[in-house]
N, C-alpha and C. Protein backbone atom coordinates (compact mmCIF):
# COMPACT_ATOMS: atom_id res chain seq x y z
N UNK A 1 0.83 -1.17 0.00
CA UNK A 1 0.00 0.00 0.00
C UNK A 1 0.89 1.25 0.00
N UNK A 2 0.14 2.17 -0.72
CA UNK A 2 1.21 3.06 -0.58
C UNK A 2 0.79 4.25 0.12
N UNK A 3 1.56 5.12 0.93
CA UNK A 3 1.10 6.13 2.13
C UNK A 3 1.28 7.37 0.76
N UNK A 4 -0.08 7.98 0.82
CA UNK A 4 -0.24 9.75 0.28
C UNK A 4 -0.58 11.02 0.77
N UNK A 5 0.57 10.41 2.20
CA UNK A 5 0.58 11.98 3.23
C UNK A 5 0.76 13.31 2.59
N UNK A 6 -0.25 14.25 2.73
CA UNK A 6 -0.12 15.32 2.27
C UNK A 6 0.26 16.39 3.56
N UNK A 7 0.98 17.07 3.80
CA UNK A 7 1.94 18.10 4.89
C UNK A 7 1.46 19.51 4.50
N UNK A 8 0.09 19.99 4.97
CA UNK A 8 0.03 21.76 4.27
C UNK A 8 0.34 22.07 5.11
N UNK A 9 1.07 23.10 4.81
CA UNK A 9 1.26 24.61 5.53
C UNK A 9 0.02 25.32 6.18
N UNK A 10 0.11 26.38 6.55
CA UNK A 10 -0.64 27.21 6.93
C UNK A 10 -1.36 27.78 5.78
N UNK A 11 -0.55 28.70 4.71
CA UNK A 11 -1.55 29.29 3.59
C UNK A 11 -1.00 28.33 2.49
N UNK A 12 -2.18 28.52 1.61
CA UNK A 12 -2.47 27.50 0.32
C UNK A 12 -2.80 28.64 -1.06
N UNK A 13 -1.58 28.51 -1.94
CA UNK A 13 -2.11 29.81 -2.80
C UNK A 13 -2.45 28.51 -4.05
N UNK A 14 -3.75 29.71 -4.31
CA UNK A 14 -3.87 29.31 -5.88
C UNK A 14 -3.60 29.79 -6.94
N UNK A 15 -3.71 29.65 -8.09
CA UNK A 15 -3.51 30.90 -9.64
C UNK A 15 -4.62 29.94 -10.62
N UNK A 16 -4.98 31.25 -11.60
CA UNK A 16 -5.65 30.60 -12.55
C UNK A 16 -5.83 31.54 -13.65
N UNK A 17 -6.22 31.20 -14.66
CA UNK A 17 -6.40 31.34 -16.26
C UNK A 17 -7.55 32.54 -16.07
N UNK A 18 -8.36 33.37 -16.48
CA UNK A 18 -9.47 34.14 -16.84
C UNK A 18 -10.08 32.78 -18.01
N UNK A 19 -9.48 32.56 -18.65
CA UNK A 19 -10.46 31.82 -19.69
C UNK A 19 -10.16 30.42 -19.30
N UNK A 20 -9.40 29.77 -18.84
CA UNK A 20 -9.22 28.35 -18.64
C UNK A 20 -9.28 27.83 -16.86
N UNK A 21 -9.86 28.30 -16.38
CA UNK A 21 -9.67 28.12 -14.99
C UNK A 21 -10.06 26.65 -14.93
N UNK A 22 -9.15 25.84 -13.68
CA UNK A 22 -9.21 24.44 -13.50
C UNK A 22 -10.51 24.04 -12.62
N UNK A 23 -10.48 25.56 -11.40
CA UNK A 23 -11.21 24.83 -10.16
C UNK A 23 -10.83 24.31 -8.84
N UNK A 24 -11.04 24.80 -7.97
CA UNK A 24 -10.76 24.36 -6.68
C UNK A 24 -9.22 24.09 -6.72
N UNK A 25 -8.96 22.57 -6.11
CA UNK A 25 -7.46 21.68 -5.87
C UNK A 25 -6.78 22.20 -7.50
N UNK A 26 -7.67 21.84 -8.54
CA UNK A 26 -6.94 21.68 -9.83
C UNK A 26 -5.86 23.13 -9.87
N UNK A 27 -6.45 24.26 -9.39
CA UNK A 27 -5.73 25.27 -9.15
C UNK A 27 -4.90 25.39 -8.30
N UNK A 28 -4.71 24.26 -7.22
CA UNK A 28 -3.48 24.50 -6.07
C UNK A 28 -2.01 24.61 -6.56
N UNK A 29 -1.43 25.49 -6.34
CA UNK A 29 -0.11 25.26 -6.38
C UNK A 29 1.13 25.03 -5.28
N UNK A 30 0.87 25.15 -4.46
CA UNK A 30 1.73 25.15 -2.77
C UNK A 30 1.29 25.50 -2.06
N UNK A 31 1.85 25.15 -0.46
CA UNK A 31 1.48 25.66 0.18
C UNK A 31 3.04 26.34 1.47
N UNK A 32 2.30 27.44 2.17
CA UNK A 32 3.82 27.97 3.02
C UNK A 32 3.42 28.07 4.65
N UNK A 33 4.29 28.29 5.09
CA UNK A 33 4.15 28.78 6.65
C UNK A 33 4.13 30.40 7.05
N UNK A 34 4.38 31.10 5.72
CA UNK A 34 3.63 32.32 6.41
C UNK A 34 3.25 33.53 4.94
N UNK A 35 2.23 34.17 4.88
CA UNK A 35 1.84 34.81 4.02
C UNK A 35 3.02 35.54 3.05
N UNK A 36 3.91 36.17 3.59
CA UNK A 36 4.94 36.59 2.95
C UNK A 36 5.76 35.83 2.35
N UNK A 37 6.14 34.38 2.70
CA UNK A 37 6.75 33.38 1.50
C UNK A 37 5.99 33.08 0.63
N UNK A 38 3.93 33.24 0.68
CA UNK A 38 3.19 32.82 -0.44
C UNK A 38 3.43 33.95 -1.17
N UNK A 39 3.65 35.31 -0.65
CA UNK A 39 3.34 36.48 -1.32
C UNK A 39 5.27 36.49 -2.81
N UNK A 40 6.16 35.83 -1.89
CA UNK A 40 7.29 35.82 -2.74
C UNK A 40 6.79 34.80 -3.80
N UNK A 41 6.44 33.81 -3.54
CA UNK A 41 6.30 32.89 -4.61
C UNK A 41 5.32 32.95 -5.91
N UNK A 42 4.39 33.40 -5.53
CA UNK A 42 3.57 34.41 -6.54
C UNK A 42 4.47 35.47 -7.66
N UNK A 43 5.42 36.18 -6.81
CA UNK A 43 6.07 37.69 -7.49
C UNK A 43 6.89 36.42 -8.31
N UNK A 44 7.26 35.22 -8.07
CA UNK A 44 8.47 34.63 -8.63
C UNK A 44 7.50 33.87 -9.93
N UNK A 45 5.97 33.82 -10.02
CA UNK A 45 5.63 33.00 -10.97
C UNK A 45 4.83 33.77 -11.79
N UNK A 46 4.94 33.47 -12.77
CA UNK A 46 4.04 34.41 -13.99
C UNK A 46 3.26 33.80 -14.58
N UNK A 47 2.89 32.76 -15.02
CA UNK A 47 1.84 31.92 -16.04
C UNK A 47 0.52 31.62 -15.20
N UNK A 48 -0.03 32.53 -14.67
CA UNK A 48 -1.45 33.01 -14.62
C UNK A 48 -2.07 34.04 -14.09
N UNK A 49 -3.57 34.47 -14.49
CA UNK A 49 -4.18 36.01 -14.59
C UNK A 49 -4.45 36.18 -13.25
N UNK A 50 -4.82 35.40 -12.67
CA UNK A 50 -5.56 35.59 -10.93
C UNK A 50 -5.45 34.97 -9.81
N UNK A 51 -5.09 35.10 -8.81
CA UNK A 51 -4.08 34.60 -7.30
C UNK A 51 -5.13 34.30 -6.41
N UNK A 52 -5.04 33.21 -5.20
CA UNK A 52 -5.48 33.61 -3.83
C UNK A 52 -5.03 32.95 -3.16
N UNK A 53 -4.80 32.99 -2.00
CA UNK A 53 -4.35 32.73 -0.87
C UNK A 53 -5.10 32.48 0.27
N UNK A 54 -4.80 31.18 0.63
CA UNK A 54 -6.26 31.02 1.64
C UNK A 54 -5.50 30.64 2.49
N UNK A 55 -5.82 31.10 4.28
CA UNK A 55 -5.25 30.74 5.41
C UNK A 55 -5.92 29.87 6.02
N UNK A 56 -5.29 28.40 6.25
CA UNK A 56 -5.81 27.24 6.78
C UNK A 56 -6.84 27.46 8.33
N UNK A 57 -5.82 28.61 8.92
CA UNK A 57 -6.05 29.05 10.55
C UNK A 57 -7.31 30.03 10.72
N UNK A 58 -7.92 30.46 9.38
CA UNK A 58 -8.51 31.39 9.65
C UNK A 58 -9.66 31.04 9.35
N UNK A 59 -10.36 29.38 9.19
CA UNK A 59 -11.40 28.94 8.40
C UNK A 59 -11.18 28.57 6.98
N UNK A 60 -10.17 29.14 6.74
CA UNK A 60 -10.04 28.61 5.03
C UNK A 60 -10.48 30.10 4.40
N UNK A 61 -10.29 31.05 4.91
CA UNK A 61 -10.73 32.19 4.06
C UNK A 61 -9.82 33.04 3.11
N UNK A 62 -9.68 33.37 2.33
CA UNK A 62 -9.15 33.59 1.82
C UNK A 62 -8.43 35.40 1.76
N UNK A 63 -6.72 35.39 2.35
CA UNK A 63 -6.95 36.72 2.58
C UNK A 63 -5.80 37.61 1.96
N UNK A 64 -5.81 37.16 0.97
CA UNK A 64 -4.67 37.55 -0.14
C UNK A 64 -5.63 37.56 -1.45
N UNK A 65 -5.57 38.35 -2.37
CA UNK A 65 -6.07 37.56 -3.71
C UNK A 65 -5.71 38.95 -4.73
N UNK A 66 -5.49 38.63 -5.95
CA UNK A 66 -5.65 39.56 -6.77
C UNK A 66 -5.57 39.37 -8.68
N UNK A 67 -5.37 40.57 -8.97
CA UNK A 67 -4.71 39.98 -10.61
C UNK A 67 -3.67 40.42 -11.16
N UNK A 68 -2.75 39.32 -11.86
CA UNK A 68 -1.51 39.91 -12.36
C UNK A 68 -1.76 40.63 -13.29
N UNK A 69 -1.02 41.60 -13.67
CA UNK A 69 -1.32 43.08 -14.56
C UNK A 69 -0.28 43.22 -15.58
């Protein structure tokens, strides 16, 4: 059997397309231990229109989000 421990962080950012968006997980890309390493990793990626950032601790709400320009 094989073990598919998943280890999140605290925040969970997503990105996505304006015209191709995946959806939920399909949009996950990582996750970090504190808003400002999600906020670097974003500035470091470019191949999509719209961000968010959801904090595990806070309900899952989401408290980052925006669009690349």
């Amino acid at each position: 059997m094989i073990s598919t421990t998943l280890h999140m962080k605290r925040f969970l950012v997503f990105t996505f397309d304006q015209y191709y968006p995946n959806g939920g997980w399909e949009d996950f890309q990582e996750s970090f231990e504190t808003l400002e390493a999600a906020k670097n990793f974003l500035i470091n990626k470019s191949n999509f229109d719209f961000y968010q950032v959801v904090d595990l601790e806070e309900n899952g709400n989401i408290v980052f989000e925006g669009q690349r320009k």
